[in-house]
N, C-alpha and C. Protein backbone atom coordinates (compact mmCIF):
# COMPACT_ATOMS: atom_id res chain seq x y z
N UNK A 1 -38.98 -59.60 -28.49
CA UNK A 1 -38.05 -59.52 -27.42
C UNK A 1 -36.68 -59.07 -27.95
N UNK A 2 -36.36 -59.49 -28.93
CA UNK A 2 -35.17 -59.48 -29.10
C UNK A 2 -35.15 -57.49 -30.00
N UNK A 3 -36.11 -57.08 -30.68
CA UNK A 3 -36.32 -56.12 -31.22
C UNK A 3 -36.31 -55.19 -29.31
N UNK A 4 -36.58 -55.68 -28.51
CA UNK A 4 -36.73 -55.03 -26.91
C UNK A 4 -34.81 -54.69 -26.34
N UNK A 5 -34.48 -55.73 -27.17
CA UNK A 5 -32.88 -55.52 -26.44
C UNK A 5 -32.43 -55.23 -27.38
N UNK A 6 -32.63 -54.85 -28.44
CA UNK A 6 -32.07 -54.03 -29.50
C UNK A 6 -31.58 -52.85 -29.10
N UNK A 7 -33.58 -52.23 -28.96
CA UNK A 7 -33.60 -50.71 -28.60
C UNK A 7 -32.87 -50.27 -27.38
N UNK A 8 -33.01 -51.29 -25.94
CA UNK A 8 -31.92 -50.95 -24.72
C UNK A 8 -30.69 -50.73 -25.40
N UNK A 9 -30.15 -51.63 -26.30
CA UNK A 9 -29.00 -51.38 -26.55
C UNK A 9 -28.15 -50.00 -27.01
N UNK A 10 -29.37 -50.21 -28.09
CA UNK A 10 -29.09 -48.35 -28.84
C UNK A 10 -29.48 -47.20 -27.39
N UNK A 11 -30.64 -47.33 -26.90
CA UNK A 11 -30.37 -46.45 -25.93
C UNK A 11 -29.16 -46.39 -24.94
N UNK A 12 -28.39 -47.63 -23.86
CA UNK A 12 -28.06 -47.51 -23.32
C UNK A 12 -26.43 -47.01 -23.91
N UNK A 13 -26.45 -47.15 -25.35
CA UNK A 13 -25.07 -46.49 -26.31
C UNK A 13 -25.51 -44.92 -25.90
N UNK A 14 -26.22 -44.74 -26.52
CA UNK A 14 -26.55 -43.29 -26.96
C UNK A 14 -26.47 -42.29 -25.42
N UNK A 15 -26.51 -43.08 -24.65
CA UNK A 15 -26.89 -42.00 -23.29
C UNK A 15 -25.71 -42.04 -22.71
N UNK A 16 -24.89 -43.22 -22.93
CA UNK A 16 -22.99 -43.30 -22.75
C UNK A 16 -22.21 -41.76 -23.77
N UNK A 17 -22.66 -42.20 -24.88
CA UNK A 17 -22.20 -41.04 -25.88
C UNK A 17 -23.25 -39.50 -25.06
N UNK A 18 -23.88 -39.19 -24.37
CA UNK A 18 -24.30 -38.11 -24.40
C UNK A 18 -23.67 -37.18 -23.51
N UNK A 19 -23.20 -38.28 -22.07
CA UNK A 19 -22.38 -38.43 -21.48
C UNK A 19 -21.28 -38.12 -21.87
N UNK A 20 -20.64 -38.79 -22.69
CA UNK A 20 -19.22 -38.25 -22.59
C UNK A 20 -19.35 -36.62 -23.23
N UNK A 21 -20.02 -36.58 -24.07
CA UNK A 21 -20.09 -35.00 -24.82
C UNK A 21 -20.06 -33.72 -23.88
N UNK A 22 -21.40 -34.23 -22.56
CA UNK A 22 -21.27 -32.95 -21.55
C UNK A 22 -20.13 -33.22 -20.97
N UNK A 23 -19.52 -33.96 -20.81
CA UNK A 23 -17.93 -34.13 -19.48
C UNK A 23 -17.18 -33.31 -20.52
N UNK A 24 -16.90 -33.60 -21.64
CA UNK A 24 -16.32 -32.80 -22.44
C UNK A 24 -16.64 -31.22 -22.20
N UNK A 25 -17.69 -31.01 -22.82
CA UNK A 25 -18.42 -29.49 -22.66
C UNK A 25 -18.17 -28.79 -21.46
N UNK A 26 -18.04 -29.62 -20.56
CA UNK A 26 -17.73 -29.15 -19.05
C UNK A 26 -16.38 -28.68 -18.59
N UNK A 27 -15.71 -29.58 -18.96
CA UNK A 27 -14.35 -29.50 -18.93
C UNK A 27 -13.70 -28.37 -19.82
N UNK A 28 -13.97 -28.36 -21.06
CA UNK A 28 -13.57 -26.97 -22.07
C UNK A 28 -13.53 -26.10 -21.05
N UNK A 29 -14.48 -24.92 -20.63
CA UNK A 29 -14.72 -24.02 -19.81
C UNK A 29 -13.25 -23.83 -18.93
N UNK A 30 -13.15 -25.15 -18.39
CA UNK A 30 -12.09 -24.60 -17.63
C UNK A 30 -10.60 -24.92 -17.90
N UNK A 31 -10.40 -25.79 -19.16
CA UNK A 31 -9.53 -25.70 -19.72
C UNK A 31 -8.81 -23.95 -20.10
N UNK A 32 -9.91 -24.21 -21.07
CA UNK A 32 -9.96 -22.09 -21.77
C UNK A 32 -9.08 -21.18 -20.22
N UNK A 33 -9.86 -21.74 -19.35
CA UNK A 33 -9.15 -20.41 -17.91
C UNK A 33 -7.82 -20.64 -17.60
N UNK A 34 -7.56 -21.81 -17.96
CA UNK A 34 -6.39 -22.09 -17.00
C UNK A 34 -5.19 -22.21 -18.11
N UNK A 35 -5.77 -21.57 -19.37
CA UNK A 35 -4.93 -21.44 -21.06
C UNK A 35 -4.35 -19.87 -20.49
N UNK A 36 -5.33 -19.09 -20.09
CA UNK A 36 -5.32 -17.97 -20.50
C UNK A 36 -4.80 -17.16 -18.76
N UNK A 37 -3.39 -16.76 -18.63
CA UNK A 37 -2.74 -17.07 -17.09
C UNK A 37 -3.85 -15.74 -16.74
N UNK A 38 -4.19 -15.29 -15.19
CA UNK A 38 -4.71 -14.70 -14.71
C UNK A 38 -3.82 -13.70 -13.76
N UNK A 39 -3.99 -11.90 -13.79
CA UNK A 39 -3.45 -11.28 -12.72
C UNK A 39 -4.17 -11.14 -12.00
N UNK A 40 -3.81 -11.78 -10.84
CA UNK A 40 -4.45 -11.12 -9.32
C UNK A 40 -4.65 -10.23 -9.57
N UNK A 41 -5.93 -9.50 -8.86
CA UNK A 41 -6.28 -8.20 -8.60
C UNK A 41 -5.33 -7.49 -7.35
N UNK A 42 -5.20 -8.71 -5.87
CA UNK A 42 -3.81 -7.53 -5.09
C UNK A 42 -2.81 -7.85 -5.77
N UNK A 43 -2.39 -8.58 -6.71
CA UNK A 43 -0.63 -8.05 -7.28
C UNK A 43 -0.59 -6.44 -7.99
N UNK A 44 -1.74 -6.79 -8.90
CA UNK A 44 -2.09 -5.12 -9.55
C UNK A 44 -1.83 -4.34 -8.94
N UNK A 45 -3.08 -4.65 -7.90
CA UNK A 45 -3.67 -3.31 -6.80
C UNK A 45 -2.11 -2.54 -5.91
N UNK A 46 -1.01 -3.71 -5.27
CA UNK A 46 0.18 -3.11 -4.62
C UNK A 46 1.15 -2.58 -5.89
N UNK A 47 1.16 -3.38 -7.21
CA UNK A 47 1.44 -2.27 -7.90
C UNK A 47 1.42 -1.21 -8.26
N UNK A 48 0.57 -1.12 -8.18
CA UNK A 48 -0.65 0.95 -8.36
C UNK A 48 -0.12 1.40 -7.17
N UNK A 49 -0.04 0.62 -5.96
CA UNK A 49 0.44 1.30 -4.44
C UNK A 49 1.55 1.62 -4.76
N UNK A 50 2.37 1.04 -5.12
CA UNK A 50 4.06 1.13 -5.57
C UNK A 50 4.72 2.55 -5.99
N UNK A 51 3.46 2.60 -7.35
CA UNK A 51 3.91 3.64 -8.22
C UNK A 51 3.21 5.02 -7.87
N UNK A 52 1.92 5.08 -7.22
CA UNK A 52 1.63 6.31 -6.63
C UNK A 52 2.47 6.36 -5.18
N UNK A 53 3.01 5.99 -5.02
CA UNK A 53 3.70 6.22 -3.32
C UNK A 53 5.25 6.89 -3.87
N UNK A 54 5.76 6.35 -4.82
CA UNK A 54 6.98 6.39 -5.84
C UNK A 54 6.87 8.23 -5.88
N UNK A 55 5.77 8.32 -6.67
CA UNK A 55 5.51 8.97 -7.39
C UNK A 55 5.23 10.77 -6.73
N UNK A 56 4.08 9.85 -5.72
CA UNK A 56 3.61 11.11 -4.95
C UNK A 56 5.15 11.80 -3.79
N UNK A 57 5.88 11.07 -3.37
CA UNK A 57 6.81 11.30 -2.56
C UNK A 57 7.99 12.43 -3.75
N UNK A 58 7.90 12.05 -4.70
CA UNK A 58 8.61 13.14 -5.49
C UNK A 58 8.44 14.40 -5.59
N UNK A 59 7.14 14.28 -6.03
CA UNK A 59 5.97 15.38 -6.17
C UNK A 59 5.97 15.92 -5.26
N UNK A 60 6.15 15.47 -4.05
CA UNK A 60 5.44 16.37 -2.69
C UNK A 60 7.35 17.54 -2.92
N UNK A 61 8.57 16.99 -2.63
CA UNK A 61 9.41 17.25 -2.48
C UNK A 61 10.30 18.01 -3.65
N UNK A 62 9.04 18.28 -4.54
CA UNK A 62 9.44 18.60 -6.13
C UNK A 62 8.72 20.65 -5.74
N UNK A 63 7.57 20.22 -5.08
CA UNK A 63 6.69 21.44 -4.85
C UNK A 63 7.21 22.18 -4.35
N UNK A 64 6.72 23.92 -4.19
CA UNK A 64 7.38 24.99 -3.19
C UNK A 64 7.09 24.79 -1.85
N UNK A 65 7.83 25.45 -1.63
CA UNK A 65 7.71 25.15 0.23
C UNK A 65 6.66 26.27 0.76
N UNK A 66 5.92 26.76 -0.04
CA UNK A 66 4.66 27.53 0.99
C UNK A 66 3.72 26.63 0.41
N UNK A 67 3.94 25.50 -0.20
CA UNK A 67 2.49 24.66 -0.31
C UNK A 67 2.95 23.19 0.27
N UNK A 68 3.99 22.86 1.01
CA UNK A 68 4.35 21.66 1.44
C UNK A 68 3.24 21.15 2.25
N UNK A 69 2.58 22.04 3.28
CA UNK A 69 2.18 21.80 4.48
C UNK A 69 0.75 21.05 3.67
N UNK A 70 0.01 22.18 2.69
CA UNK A 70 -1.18 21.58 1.78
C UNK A 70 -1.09 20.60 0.80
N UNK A 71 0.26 19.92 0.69
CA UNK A 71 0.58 18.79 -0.17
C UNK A 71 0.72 17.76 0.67
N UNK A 72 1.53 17.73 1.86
CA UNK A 72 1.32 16.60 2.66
C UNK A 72 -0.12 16.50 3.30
N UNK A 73 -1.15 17.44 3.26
CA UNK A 73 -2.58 16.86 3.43
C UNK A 73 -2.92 16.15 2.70
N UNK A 74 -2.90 16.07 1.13
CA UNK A 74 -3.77 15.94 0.15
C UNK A 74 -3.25 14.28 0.21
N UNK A 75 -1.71 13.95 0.62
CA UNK A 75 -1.25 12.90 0.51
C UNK A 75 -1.25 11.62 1.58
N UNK A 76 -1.74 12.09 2.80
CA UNK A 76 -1.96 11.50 3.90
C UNK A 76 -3.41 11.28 4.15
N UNK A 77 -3.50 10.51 5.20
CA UNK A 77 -4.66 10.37 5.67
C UNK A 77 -5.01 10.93 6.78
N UNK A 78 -6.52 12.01 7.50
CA UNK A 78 -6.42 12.93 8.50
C UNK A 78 -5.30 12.76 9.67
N UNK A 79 -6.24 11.52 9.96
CA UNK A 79 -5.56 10.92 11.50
C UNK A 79 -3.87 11.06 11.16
N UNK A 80 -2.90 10.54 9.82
CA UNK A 80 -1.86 10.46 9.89
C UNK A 80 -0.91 12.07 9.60
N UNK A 81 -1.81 12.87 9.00
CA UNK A 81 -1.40 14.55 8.95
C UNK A 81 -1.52 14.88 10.78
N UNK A 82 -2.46 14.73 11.46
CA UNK A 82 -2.69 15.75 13.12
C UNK A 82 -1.41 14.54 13.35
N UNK A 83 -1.32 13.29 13.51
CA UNK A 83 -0.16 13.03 13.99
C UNK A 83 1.25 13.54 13.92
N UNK A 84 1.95 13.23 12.57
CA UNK A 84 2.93 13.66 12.60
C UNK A 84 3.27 15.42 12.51
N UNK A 85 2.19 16.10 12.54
CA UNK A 85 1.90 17.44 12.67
C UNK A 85 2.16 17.89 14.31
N UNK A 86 1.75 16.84 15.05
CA UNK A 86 2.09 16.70 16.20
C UNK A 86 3.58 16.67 16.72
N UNK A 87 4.17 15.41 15.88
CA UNK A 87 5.29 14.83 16.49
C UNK A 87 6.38 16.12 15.40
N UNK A 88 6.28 16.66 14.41
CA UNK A 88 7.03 17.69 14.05
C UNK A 88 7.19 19.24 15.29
N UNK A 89 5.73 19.22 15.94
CA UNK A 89 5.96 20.06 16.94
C UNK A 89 6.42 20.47 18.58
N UNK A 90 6.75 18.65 18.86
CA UNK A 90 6.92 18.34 19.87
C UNK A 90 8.03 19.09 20.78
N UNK A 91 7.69 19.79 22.01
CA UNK A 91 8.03 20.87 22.76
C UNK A 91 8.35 22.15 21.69
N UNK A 92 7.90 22.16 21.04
CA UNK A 92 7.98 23.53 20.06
C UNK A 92 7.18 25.18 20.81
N UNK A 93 7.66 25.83 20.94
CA UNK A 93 7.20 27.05 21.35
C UNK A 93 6.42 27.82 20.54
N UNK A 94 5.00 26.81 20.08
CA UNK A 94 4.23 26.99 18.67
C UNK A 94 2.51 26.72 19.34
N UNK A 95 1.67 26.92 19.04
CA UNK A 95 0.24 26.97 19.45
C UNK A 95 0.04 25.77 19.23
N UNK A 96 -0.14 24.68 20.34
CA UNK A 96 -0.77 23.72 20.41
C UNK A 96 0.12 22.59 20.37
N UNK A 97 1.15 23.08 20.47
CA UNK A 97 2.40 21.70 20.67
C UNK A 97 2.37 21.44 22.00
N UNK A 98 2.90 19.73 21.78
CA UNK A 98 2.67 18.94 22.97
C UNK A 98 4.04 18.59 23.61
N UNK A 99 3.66 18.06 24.84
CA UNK A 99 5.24 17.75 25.28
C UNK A 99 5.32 16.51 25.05
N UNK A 100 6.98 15.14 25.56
CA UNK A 100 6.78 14.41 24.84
C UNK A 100 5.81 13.18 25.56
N UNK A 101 5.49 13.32 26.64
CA UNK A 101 4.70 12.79 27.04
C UNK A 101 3.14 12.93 26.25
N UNK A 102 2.56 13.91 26.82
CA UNK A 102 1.32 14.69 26.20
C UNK A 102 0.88 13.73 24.78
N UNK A 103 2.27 14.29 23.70
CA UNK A 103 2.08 13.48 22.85
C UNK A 103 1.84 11.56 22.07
N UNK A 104 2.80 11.01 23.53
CA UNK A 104 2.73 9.64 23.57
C UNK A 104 1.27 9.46 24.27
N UNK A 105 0.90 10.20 25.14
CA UNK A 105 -0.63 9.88 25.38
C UNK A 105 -1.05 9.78 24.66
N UNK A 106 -1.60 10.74 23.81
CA UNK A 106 -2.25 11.10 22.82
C UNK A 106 -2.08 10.14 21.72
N UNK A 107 -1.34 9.77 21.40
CA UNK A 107 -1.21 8.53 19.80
C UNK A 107 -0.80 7.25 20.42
N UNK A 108 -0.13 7.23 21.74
CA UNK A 108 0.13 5.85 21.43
C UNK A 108 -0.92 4.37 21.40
N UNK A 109 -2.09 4.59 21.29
CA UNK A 109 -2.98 3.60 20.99
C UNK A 109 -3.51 3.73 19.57
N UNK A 110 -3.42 4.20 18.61
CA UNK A 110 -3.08 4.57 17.31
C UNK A 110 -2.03 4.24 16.37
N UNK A 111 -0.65 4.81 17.02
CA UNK A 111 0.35 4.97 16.33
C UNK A 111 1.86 3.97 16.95
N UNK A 112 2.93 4.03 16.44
CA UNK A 112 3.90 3.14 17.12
C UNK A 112 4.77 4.77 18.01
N UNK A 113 4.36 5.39 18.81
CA UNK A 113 4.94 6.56 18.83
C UNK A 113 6.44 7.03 18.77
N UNK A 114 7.20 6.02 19.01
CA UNK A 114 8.68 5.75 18.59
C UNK A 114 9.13 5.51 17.58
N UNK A 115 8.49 5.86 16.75
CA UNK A 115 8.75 5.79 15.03
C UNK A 115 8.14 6.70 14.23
N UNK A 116 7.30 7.72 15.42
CA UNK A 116 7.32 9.32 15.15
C UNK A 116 7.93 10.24 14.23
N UNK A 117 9.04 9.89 14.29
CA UNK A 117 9.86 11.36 13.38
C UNK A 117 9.48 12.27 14.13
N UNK A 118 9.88 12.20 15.56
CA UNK A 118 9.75 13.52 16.54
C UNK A 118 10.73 14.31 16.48
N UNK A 119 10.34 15.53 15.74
CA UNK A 119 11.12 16.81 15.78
C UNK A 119 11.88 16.87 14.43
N UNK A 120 11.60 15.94 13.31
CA UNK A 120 11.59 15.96 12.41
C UNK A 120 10.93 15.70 11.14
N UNK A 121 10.97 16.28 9.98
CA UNK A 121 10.08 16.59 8.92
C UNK A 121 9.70 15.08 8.66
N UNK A 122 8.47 15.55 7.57
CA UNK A 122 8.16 14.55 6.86
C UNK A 122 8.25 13.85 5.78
N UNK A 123 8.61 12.52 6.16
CA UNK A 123 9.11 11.64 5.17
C UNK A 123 10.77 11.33 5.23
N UNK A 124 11.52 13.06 6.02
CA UNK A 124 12.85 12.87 6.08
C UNK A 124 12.98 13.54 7.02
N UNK A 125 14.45 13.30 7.87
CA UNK A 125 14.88 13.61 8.72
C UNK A 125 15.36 15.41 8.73
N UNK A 126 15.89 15.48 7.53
CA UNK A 126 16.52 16.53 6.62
C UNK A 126 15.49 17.43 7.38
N UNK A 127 16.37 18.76 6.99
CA UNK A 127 15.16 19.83 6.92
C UNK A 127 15.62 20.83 5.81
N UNK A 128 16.92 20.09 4.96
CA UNK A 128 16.69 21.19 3.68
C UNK A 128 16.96 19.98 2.46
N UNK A 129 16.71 20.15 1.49
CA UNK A 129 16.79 18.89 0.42
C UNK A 129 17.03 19.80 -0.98
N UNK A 130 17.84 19.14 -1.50
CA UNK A 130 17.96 19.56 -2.93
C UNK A 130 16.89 18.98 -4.01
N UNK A 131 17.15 17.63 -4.06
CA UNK A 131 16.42 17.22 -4.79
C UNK A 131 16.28 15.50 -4.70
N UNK A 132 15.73 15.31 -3.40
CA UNK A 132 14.71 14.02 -2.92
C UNK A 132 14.77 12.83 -4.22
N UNK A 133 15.05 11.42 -4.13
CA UNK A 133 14.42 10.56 -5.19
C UNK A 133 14.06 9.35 -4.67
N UNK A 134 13.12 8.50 -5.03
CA UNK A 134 12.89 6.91 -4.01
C UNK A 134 13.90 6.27 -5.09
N UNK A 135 15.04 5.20 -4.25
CA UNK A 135 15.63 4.98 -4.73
C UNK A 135 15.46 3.33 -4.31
N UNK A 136 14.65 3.43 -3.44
CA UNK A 136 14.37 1.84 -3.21
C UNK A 136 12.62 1.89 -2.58
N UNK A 137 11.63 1.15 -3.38
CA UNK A 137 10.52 0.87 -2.45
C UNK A 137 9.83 -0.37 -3.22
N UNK A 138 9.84 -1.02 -1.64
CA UNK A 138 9.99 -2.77 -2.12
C UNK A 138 8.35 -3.46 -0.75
N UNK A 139 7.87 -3.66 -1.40
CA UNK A 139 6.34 -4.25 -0.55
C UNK A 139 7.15 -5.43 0.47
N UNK A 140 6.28 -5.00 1.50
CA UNK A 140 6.59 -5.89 2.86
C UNK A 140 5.30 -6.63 3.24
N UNK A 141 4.38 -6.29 3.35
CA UNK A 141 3.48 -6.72 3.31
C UNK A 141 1.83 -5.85 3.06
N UNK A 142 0.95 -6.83 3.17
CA UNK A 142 -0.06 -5.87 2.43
C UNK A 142 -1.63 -7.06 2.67
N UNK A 143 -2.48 -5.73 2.85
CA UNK A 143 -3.66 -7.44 4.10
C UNK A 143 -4.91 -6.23 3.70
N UNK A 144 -6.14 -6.71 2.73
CA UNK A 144 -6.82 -5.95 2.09
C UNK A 144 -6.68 -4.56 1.74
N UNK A 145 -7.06 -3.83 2.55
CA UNK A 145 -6.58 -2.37 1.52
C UNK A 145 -5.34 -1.54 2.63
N UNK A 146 -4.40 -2.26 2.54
CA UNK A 146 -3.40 -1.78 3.32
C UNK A 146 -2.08 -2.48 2.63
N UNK A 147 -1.00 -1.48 2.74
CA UNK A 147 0.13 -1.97 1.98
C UNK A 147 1.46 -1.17 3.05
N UNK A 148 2.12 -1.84 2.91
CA UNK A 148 3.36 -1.66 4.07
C UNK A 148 4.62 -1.77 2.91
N UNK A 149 5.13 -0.69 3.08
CA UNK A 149 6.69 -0.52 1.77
C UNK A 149 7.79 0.05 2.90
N UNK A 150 8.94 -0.81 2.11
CA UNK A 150 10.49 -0.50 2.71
C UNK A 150 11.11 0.03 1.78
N UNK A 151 10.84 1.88 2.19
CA UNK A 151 11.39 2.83 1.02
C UNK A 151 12.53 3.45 1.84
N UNK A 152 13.58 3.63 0.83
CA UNK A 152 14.88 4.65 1.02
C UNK A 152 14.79 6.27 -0.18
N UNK A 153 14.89 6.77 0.80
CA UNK A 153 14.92 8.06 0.27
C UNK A 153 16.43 8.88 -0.02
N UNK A 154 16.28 9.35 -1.06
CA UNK A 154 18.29 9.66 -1.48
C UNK A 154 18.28 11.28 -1.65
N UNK A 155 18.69 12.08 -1.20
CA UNK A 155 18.97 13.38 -1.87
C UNK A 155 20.71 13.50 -2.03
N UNK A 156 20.88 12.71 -3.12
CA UNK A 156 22.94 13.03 -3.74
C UNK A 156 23.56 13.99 -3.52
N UNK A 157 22.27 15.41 -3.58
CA UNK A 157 23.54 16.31 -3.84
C UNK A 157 23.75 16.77 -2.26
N UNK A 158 23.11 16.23 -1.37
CA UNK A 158 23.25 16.47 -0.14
C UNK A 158 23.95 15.75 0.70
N UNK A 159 24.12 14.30 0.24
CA UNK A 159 24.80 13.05 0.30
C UNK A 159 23.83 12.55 1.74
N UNK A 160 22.71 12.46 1.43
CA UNK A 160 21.96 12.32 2.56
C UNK A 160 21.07 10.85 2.15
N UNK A 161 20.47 9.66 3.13
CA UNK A 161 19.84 9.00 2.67
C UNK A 161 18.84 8.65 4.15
N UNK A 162 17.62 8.58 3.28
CA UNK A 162 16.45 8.51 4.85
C UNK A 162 15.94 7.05 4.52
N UNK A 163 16.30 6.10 5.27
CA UNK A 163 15.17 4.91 5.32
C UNK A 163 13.74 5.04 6.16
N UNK A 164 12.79 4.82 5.70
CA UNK A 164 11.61 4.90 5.99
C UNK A 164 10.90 3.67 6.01
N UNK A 165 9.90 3.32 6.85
CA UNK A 165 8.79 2.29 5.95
C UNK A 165 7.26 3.12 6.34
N UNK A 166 6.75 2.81 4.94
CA UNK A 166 5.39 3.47 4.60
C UNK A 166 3.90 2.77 4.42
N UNK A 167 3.28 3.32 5.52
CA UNK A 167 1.94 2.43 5.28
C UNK A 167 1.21 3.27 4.67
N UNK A 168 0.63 3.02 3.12
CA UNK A 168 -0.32 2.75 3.04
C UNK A 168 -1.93 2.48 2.75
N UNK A 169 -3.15 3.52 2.16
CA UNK A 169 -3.82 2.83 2.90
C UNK A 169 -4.92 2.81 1.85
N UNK A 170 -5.68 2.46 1.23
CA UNK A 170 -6.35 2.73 0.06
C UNK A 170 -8.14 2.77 0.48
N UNK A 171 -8.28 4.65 0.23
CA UNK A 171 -9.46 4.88 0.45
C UNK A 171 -10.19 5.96 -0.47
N UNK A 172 -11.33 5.33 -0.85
CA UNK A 172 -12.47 5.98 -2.46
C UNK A 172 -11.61 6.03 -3.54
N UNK A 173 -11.09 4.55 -3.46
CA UNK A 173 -10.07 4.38 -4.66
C UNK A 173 -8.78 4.92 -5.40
N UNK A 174 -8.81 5.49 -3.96
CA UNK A 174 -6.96 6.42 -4.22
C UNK A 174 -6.38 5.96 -2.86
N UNK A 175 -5.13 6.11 -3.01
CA UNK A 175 -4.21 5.50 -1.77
C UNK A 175 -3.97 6.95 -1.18
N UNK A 176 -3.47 6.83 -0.03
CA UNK A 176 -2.98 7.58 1.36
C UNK A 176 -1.54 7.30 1.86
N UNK A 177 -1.09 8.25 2.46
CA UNK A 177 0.21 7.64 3.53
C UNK A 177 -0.70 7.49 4.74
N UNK A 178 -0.68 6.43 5.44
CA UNK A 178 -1.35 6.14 6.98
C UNK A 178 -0.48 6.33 7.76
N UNK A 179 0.75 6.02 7.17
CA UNK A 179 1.99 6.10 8.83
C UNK A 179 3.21 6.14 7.84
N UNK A 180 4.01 6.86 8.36
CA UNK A 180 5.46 6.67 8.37
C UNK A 180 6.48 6.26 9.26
N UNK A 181 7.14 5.54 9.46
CA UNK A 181 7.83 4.79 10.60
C UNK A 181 9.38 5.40 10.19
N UNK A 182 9.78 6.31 11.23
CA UNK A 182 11.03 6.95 11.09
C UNK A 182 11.66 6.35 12.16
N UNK A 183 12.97 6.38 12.38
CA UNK A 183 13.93 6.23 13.76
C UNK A 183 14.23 7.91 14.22
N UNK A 184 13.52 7.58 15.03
CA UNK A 184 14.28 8.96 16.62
C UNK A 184 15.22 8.49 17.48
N UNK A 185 16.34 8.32 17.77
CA UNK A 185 16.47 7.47 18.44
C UNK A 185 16.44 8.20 19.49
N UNK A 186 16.75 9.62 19.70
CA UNK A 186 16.59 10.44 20.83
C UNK A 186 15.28 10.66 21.45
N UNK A 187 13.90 9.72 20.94
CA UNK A 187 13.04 10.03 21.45
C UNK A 187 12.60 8.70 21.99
N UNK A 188 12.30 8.41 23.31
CA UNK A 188 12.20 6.97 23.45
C UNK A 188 10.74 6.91 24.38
């Protein structure tokens, strides 16, 4: 008997000690993760938005002007090129321009149509620029593959400055402009 409560004894030690070893073993694992700090994938991801939006807006305004029209394709997204392609032509005495009605039909279940940039270029109000720079673009918000920036646009030697905000939109792993939100105020 007593050789009987021996062995409980040693067993019921040994299975205490086996115990504590896996709680241990268990715990490591996530010690190690929470050693080693982690970047979000969307902090990255609106970073990358940041710097190609930065980037591409230079570029577009860096290019000649008989390839503007094929640079703001490459940089937009369809739906957001026929739009503001639209609202640049609005009552224009040009093939296929709309009036300003016509045109608020047409986008306003799509688009905010009062933040058009009706009757003016893209990205800026301007229609001649020396030499364009983002001098401010700061994330507003951003909700899976969509990112919303509050960019100011500067051309010095013109003494000109365009506030904008820019959606946006990340598709086959490259970003897009989806919208640009300009003030018209003459267009209501």
């Amino acid at each position: 008997m007593k050789r009987m409560m021996i062995a409980s004894l040693f067993l019921i030690i040994g299975c205490k000690e086996e115990r504590k070893e896996a709680a241990v073993t268990q715990t490591d694992p996530e010690v190690k993760e929470n050693v080693v700090p982690e970047t979000k994938p969307q902090e990255k991801e609106s970073e990358e938005a940041k710097k190609w939006l930065e980037k591409n807006i230079e570029d577009y305004f860096k290019s000649d002007l008989g390839s503007l029209d094929k640079n703001m394709q490459k940089i937009t997204t369809k739906d957001y090129y026929d739009y503001k392609t639209d609202a640049m032509n609005v009552d224009m005495d040009v093939d296929g321009s709309l009036t300003e009605q016509e045109f608020k039909d047409k986008w306003k279940g799509k688009f905010d149509t009062k933040k058009a940039g009706v009757g003016v270029g893209f990205l800026i109000a301007g229609q001649d620029w020396d030499k364009v720079q983002v001098t401010k673009c700061e994330l507003i918000s951003e909700n899976e593959n969509n990112y919303l920036f509050d960019v100011i646009l500067n051309d010095k030697a013109l003494k000109a400055v365009y506030p904008v905000k820019v959606r946006l939109s990340k598709e086959n792993n490259s970003f897009l402009i989806a919208d640009v939100l300009q003030d018209t105020p003459e267009f209501n």
